[in-house]
N, C-alpha and C. Protein backbone atom coordinates (compact mmCIF):
# COMPACT_ATOMS: atom_id res chain seq x y z
N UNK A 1 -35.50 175.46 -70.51
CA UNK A 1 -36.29 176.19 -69.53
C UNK A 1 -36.59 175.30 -68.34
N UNK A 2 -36.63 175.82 -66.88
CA UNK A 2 -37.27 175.19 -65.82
C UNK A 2 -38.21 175.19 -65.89
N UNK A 3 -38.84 174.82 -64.33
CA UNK A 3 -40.05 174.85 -64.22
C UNK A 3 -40.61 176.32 -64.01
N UNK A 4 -40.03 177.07 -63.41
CA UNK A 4 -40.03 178.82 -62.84
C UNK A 4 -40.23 179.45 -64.45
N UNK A 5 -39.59 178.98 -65.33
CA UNK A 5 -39.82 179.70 -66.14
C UNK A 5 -38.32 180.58 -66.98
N UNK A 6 -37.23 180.03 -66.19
CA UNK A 6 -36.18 180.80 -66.20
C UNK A 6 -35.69 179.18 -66.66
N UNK A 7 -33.90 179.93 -67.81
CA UNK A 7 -33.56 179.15 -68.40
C UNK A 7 -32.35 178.95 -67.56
N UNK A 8 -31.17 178.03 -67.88
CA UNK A 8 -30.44 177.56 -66.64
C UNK A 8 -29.13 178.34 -66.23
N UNK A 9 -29.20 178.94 -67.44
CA UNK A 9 -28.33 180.47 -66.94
C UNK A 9 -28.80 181.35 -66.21
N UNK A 10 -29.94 181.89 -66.46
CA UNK A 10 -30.24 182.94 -65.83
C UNK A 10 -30.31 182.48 -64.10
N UNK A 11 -30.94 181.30 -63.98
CA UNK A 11 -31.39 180.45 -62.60
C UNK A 11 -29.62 180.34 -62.43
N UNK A 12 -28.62 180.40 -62.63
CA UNK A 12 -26.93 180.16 -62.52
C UNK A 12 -26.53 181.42 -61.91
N UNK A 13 -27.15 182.62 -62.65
CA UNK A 13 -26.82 183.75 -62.80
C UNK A 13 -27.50 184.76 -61.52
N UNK A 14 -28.39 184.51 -61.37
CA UNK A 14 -29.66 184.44 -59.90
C UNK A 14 -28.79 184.05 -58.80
N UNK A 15 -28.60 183.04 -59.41
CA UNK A 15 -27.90 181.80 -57.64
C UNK A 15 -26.72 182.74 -57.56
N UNK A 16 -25.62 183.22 -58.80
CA UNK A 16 -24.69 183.99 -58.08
C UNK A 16 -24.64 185.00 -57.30
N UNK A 17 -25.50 185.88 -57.77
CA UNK A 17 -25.69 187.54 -57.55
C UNK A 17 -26.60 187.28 -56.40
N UNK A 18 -27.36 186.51 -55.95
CA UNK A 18 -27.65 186.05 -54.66
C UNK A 18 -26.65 186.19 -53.66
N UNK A 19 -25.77 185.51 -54.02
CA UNK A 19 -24.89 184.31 -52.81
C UNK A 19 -23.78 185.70 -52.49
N UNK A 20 -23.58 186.39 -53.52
CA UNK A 20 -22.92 187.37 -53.44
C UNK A 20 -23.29 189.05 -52.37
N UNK A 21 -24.40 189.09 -52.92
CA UNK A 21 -25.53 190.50 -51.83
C UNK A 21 -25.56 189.47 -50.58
N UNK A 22 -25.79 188.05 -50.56
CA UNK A 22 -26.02 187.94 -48.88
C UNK A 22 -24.94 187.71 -48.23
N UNK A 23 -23.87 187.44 -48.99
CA UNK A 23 -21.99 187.87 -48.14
C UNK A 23 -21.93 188.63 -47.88
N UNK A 24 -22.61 190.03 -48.46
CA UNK A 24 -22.58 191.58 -48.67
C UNK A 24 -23.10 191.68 -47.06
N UNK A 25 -24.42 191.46 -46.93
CA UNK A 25 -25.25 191.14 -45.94
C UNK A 25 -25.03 190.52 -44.67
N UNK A 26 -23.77 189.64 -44.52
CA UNK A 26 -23.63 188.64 -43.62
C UNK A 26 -22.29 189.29 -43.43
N UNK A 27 -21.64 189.87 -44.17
CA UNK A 27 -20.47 190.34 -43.25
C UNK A 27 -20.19 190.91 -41.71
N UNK A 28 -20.93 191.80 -41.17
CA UNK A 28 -20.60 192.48 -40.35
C UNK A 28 -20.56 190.95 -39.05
N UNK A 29 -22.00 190.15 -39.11
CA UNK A 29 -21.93 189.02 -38.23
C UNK A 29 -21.15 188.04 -38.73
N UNK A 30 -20.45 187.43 -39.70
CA UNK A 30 -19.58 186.71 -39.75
C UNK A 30 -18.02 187.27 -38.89
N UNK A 31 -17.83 188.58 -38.87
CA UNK A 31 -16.86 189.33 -38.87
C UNK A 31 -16.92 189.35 -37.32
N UNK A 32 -17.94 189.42 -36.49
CA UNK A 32 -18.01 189.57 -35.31
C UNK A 32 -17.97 187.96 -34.39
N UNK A 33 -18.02 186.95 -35.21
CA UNK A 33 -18.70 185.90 -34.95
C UNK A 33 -17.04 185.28 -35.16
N UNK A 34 -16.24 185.48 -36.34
CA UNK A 34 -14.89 185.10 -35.80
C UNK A 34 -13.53 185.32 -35.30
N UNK A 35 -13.94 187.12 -35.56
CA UNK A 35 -13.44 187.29 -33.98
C UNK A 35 -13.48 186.88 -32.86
N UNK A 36 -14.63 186.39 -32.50
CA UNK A 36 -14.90 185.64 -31.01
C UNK A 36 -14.35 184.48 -30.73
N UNK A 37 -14.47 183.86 -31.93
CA UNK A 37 -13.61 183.10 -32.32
C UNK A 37 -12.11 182.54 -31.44
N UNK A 38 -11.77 183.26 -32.75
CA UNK A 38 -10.19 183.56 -32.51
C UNK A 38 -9.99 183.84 -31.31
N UNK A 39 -10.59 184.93 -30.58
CA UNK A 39 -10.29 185.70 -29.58
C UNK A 39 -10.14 184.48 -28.35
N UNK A 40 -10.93 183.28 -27.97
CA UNK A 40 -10.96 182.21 -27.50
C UNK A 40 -10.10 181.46 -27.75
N UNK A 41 -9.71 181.42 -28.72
CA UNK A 41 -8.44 180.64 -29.39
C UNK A 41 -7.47 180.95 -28.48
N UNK A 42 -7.19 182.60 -28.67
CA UNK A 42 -6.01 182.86 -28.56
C UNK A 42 -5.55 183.31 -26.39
N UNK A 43 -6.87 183.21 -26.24
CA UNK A 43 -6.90 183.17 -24.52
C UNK A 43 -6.18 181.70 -24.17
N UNK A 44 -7.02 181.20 -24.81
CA UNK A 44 -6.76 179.62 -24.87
C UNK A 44 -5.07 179.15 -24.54
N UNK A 45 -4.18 179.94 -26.08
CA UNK A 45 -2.85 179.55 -26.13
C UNK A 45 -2.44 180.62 -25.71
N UNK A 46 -3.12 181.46 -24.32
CA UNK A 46 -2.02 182.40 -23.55
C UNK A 46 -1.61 183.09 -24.09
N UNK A 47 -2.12 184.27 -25.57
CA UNK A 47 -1.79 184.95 -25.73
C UNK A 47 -2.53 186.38 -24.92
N UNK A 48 -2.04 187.98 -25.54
CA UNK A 48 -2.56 188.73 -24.86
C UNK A 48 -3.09 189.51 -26.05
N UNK A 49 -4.14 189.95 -26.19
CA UNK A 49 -4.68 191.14 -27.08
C UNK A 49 -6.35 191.54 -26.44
N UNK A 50 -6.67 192.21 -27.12
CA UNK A 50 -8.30 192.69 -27.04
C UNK A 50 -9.22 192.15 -28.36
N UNK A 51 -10.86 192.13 -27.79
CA UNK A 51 -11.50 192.02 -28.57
C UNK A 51 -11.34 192.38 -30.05
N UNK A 52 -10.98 194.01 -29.70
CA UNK A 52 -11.37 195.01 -31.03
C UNK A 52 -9.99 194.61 -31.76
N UNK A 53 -8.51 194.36 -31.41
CA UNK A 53 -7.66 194.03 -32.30
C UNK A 53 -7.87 193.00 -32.75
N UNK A 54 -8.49 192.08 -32.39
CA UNK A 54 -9.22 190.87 -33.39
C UNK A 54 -10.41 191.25 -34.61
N UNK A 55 -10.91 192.04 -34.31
CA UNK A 55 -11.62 192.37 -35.16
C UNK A 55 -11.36 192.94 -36.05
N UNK A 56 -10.30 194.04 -36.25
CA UNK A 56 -9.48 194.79 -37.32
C UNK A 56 -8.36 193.80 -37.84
N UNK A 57 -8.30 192.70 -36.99
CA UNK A 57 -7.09 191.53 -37.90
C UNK A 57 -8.57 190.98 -38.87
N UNK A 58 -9.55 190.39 -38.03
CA UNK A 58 -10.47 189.50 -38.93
C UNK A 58 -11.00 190.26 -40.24
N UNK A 59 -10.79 191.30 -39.92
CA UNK A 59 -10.96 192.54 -41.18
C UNK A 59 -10.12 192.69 -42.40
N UNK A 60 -8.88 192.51 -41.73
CA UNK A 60 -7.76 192.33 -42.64
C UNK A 60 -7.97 191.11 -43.34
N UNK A 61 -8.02 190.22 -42.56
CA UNK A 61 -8.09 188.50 -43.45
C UNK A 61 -9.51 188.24 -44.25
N UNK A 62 -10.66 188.64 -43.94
CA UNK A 62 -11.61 188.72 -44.98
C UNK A 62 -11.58 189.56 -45.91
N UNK A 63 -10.54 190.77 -46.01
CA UNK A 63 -10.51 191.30 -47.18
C UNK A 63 -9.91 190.67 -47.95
N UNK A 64 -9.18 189.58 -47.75
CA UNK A 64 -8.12 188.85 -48.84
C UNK A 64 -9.00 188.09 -49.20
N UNK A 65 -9.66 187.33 -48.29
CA UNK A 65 -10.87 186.17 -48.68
C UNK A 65 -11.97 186.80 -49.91
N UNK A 66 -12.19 188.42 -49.44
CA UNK A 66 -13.19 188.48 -50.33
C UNK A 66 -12.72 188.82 -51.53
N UNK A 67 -11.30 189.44 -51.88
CA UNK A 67 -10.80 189.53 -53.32
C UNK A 67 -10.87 188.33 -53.54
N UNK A 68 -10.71 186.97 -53.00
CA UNK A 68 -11.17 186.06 -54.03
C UNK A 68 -12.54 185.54 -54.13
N UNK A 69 -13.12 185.74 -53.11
CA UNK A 69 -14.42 185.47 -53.63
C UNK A 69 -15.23 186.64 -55.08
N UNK A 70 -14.79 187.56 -54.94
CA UNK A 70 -15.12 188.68 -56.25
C UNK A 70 -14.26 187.82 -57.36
N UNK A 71 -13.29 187.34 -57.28
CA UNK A 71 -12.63 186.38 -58.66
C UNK A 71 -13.15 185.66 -58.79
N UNK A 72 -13.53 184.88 -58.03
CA UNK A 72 -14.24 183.52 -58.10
C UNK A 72 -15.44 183.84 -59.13
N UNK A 73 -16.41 184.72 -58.51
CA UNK A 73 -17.87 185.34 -58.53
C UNK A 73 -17.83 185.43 -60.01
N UNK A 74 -16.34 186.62 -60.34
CA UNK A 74 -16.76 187.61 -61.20
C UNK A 74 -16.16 186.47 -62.95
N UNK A 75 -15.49 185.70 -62.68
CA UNK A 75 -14.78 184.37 -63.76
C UNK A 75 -16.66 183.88 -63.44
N UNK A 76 -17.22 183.46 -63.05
CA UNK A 76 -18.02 182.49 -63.02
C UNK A 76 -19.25 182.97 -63.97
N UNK A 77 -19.94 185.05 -63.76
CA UNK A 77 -20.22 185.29 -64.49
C UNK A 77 -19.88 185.18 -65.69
N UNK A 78 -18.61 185.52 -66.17
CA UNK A 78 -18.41 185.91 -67.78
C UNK A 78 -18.35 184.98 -68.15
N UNK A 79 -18.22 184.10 -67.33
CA UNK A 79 -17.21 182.84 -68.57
C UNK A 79 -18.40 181.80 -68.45
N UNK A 80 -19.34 181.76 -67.30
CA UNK A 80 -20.13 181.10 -67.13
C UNK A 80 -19.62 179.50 -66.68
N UNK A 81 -18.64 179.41 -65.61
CA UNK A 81 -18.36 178.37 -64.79
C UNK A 81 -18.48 178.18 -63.82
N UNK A 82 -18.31 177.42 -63.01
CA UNK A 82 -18.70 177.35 -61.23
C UNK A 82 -17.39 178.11 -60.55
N UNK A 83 -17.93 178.92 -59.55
CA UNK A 83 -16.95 179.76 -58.29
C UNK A 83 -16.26 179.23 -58.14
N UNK A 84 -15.05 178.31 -58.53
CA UNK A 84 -14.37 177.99 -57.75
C UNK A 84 -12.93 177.75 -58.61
N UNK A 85 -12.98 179.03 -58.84
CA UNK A 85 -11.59 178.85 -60.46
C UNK A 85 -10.04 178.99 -59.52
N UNK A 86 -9.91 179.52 -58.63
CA UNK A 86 -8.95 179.94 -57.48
C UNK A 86 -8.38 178.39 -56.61
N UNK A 87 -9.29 177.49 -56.99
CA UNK A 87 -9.05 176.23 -56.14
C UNK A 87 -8.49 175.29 -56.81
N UNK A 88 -8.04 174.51 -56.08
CA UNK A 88 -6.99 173.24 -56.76
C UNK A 88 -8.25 172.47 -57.43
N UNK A 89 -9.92 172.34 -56.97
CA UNK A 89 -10.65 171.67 -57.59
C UNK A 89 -10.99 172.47 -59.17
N UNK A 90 -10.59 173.66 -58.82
CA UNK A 90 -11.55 174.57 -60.51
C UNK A 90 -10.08 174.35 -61.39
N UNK A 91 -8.75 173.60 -60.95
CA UNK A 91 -8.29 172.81 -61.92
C UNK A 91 -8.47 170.89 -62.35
N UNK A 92 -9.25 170.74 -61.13
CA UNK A 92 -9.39 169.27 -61.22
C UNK A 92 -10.84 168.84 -61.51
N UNK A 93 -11.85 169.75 -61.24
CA UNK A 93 -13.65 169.25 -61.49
C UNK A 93 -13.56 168.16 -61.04
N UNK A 94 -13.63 167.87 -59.84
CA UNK A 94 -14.09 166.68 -58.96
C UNK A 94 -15.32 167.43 -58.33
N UNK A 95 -16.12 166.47 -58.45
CA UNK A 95 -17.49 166.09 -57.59
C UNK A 95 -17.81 165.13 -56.21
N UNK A 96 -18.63 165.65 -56.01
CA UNK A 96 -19.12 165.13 -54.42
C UNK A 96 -18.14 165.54 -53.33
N UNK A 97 -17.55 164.75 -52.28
CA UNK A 97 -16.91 165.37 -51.19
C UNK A 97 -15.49 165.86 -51.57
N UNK A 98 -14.47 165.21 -52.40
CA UNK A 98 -13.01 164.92 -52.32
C UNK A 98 -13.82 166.33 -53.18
N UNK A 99 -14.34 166.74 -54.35
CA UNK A 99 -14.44 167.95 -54.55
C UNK A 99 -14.56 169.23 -54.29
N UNK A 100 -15.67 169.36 -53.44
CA UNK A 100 -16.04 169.76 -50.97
C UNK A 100 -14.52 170.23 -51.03
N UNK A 101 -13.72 169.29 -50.52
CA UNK A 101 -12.29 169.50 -49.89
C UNK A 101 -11.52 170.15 -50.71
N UNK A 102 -11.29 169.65 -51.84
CA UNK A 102 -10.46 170.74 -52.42
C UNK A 102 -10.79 171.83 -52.89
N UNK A 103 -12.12 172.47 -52.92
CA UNK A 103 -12.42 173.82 -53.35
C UNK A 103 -11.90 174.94 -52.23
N UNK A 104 -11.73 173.90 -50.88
CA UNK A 104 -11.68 175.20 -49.71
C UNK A 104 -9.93 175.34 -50.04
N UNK A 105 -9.50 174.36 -50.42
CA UNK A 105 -7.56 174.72 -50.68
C UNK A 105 -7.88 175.50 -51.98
N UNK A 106 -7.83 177.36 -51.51
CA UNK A 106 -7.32 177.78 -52.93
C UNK A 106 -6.35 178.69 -52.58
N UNK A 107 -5.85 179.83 -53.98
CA UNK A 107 -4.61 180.69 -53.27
C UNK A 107 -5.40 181.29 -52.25
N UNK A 108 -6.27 181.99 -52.11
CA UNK A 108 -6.21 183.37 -51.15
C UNK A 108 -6.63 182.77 -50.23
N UNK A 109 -7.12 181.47 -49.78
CA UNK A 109 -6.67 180.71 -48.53
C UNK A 109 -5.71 180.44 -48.07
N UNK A 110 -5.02 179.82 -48.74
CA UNK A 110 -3.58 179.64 -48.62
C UNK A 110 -3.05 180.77 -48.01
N UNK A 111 -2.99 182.21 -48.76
CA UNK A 111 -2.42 183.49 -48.34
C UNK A 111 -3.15 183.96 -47.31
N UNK A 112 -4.42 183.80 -47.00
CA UNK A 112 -5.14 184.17 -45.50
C UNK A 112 -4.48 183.28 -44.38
N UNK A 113 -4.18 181.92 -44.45
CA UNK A 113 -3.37 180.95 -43.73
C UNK A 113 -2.17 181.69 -43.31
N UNK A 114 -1.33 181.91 -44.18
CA UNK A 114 -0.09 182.58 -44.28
C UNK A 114 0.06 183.80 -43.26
N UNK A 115 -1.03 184.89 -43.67
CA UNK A 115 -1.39 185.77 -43.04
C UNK A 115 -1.53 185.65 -41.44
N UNK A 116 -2.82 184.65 -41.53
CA UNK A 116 -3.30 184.43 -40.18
C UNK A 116 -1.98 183.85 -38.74
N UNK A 117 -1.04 182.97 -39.58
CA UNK A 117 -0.36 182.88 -38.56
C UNK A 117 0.97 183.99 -38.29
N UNK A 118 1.24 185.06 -39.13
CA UNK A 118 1.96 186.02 -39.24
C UNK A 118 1.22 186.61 -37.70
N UNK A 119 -0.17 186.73 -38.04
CA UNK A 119 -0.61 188.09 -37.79
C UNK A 119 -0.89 187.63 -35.73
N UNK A 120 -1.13 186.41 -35.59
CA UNK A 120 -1.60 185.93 -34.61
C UNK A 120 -0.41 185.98 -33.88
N UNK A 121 0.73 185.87 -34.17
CA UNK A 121 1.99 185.99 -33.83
C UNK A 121 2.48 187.47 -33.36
N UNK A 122 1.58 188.96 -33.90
CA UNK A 122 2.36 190.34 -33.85
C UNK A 122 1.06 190.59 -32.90
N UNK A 123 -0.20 189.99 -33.41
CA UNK A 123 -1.48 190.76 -32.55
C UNK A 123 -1.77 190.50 -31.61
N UNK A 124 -2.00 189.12 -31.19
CA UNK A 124 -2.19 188.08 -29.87
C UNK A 124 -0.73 187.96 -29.08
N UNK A 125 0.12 188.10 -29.36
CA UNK A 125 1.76 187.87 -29.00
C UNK A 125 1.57 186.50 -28.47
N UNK A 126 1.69 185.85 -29.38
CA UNK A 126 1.54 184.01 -28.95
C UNK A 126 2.88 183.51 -29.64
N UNK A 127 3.58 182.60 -29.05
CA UNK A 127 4.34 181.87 -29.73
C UNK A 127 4.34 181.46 -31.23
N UNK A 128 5.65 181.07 -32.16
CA UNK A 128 5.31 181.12 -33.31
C UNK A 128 4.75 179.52 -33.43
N UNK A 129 4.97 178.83 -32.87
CA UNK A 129 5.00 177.58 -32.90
C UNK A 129 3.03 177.00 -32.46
N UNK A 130 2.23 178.30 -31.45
CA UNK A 130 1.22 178.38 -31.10
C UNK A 130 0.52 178.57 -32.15
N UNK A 131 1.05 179.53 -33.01
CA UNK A 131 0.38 180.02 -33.91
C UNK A 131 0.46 179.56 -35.07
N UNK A 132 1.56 178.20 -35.45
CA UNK A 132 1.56 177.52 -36.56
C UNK A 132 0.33 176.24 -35.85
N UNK A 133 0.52 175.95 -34.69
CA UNK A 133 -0.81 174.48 -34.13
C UNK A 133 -2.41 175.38 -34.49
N UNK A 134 -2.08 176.66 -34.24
CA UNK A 134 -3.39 177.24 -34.46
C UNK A 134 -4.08 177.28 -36.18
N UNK A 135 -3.04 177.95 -36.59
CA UNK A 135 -3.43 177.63 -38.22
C UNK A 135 -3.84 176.16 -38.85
N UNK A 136 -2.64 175.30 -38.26
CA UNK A 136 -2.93 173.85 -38.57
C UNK A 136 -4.07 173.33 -38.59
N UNK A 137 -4.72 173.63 -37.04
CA UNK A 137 -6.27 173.00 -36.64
C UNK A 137 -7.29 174.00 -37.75
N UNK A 138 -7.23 175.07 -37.94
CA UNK A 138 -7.80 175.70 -38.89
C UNK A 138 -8.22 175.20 -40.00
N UNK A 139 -6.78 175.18 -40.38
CA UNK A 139 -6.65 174.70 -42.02
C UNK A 139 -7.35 173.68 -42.35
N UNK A 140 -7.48 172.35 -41.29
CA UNK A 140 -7.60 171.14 -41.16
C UNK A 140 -9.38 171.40 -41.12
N UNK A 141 -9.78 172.08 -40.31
CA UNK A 141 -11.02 171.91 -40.01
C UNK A 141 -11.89 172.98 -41.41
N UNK A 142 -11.18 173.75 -41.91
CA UNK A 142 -11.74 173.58 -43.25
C UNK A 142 -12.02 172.96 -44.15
N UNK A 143 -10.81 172.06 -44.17
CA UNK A 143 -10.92 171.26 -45.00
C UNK A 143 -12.19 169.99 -44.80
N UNK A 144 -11.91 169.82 -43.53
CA UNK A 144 -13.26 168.71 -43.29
C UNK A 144 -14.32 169.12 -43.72
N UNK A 145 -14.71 170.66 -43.11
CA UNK A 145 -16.30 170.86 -43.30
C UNK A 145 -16.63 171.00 -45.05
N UNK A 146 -15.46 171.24 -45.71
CA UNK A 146 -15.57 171.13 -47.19
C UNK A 146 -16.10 169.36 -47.51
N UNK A 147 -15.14 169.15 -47.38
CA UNK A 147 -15.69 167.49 -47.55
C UNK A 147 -17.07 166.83 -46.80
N UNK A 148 -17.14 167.92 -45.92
CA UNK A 148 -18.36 166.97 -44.95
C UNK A 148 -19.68 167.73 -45.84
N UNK A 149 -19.32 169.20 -46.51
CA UNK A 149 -20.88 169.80 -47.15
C UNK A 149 -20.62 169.78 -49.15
N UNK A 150 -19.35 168.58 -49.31
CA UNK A 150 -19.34 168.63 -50.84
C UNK A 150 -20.73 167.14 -51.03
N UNK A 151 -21.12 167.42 -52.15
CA UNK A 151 -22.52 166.92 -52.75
C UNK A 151 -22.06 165.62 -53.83
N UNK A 152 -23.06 164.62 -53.40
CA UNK A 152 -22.31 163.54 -54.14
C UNK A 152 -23.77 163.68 -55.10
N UNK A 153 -23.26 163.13 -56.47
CA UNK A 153 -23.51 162.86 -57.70
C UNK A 153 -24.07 161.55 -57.86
């Protein structure tokens, strides 16, 4: 038992179904927030599109993100392990940062990556080569902020 009174499942079980209703919650401004994003991005590398077709791509690519976050979520309930079964770390259990980093490399990143430079290529009409430097810096800068917010032990 904690101090609350709750035992360390249930306080496990809390923290999920939390984290989960406020994704629920945070979608519409995450969704609007990287569109804008992108949309800068892609002015940037001289492509041509509109706001709103960024927003129905960023729509497309968080739906892949969120089938894995519901895998992640929904393995973590039953089985009672940490979110992150989809990642090269929920085969390796590393802790602190190098752990950070590899939780953000999982498949349906990978396949949103995949996606993203497909799609930046048909929606933005940017070069393919724009749109592989674009993914790159992406990919890359996930990976940092994983390592820069993984928790040392």
């Amino acid at each position: 038992m904690s101090e609350s009174g709750l035992s360390i499942d249930q306080a496990r079980n809390i923290s999920l179904i939390t984290g989960l209703i406020t994704g629920v919650i945070m979608f519409p401004l995450t969704i609007s927030i990287s569109a804008g994003i992108m949309y800068l991005i892609v002015k940037i590398a001289g492509g041509d599109t509109t706001f709103k077709h960024l927003v129905s791509f960023t729509i497309f690519l968080a739906f892949i993100i969120t089938i894995g976050q519901i895998i992640n979520y929904g393995v973590a309930l039953a089985a009672g392990t940490d979110p992150n079964v989809t990642s090269i770390n929920g085969l390796l259990g590393l802790d602190g940062k190098m752990g950070g980093a590899l939780n953000m490399v999982e498949i349906f990143t990978i396949w949103s990556v995949i996606l993203t430079g497909t799609g930046l290529r048909v929606v933005a009409s940017i070069s393919k080569r724009a749109a592989r430097i674009i993914v790159a810096v992406l990919s890359i800068v996930t990976i940092v902020i994983g390592f820069l917010m993984g928790t040392d032990y």
